[in-house]
Protein backbone atom coordinates (compact mmCIF):
# COMPACT_ATOMS: atom_id res chain seq x y z
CA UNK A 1 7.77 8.05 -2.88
CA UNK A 2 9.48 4.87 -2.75
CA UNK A 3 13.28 6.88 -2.59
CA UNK A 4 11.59 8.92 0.16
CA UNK A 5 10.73 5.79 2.12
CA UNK A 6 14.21 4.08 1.51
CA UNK A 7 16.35 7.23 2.01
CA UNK A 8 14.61 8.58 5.49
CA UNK A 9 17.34 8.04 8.12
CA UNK A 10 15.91 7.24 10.86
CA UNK A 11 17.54 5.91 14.85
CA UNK A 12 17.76 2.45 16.58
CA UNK A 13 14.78 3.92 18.24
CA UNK A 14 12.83 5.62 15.79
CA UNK A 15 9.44 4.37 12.94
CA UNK A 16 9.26 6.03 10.34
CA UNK A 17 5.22 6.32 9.54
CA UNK A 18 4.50 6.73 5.78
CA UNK A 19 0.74 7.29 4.37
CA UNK A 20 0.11 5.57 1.14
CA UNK A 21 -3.50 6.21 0.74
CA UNK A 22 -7.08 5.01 1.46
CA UNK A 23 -6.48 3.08 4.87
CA UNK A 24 -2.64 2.48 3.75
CA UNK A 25 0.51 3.00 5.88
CA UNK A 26 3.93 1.90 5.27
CA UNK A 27 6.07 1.22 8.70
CA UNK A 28 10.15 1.31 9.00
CA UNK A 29 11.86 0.21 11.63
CA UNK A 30 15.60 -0.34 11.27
CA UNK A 31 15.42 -1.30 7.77
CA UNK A 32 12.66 -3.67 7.84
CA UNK A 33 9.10 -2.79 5.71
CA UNK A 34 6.16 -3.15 6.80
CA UNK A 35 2.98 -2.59 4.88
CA UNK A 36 -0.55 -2.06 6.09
CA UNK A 37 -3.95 -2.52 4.32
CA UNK A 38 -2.21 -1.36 0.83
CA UNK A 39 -5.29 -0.10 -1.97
CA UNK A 40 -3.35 1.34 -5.10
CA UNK A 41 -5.86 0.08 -7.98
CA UNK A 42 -8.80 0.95 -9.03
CA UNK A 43 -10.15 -2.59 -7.87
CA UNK A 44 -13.13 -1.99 -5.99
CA UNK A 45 -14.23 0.38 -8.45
CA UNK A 46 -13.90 -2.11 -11.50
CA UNK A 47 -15.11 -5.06 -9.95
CA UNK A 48 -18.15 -3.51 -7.14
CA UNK A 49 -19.54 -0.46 -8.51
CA UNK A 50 -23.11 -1.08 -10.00
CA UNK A 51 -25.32 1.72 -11.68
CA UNK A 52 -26.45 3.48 -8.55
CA UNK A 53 -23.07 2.77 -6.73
CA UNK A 54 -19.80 4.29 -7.42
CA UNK A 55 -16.93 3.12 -5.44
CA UNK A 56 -14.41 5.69 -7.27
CA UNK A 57 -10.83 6.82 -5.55
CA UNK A 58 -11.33 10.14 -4.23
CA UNK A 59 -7.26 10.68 -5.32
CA UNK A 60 -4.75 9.17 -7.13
CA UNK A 61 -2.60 6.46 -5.24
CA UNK A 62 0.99 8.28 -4.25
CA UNK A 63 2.96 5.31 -5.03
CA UNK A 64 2.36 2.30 -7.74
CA UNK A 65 2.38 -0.81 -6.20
CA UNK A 66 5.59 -2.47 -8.61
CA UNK A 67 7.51 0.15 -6.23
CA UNK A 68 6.75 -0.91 -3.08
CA UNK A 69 8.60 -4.72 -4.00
CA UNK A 70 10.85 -4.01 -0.97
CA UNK A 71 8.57 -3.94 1.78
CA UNK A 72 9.45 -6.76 3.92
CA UNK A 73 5.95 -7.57 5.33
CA UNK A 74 2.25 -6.70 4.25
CA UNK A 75 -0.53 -7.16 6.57
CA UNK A 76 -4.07 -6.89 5.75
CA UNK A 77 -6.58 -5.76 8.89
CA UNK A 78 -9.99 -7.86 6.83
CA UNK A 79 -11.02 -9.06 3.69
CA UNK A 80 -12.38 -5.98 2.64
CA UNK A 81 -11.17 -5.71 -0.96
CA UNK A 82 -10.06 -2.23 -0.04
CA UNK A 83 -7.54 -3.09 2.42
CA UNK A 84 -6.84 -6.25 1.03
CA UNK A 85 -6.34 -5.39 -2.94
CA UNK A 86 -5.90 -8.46 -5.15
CA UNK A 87 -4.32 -5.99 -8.13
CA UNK A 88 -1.98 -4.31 -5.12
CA UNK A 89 -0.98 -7.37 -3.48
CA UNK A 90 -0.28 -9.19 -6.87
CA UNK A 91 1.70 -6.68 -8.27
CA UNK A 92 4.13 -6.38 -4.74
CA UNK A 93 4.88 -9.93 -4.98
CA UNK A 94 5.59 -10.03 -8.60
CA UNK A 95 8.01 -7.28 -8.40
CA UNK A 96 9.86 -8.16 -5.06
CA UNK A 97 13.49 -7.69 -4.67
């Protein structure tokens, strides 16, 4: 996914609008990256889910999160630890070019 993203031409006046999952969207706009309420773990699940509660993915993430290092911003809508995943967010910033 991530050549997809990088390689879409787009015009001065064109976004390019990218679904990563869950809430997630990636935004381009003449080059620059910008990420919105990124979940690519299994967070919620590990750390949430009690015996009557389940907070399973209902797919696989698209992307991992160590390939999204470009992106140039990442904004998170609320705390919820599904739009604002400590695993996700940890792993962008490690890995950013």
């Amino acid at each position: 996914m991530k050549n997809k993203i990088t390689n879409t031409r787009l015009s001065n006046d064109q976004i390019g609008i990218f679904y990563i999952g869950q809430a997630g969207f990636l935004f381009k706009y003449n080059n620059i990256y910008v990420l919105i309420d990124p979940y690519l773990s299994d967070y919620v699940d590990r750390y949430c889910s009690t015996e009557k509660i389940k907070w399973k993915r209902k797919y696989a993430p698209p992307v991992e999160p160590q390939e999204l290092s470009f992106v140039d911003y990442v904004i998170c809508t609320h705390a919820h630890l599904d739009h604002m995943d400590p695993d996700t967010l940890s792993k962008i910033y490690l890995n950013r070019t």
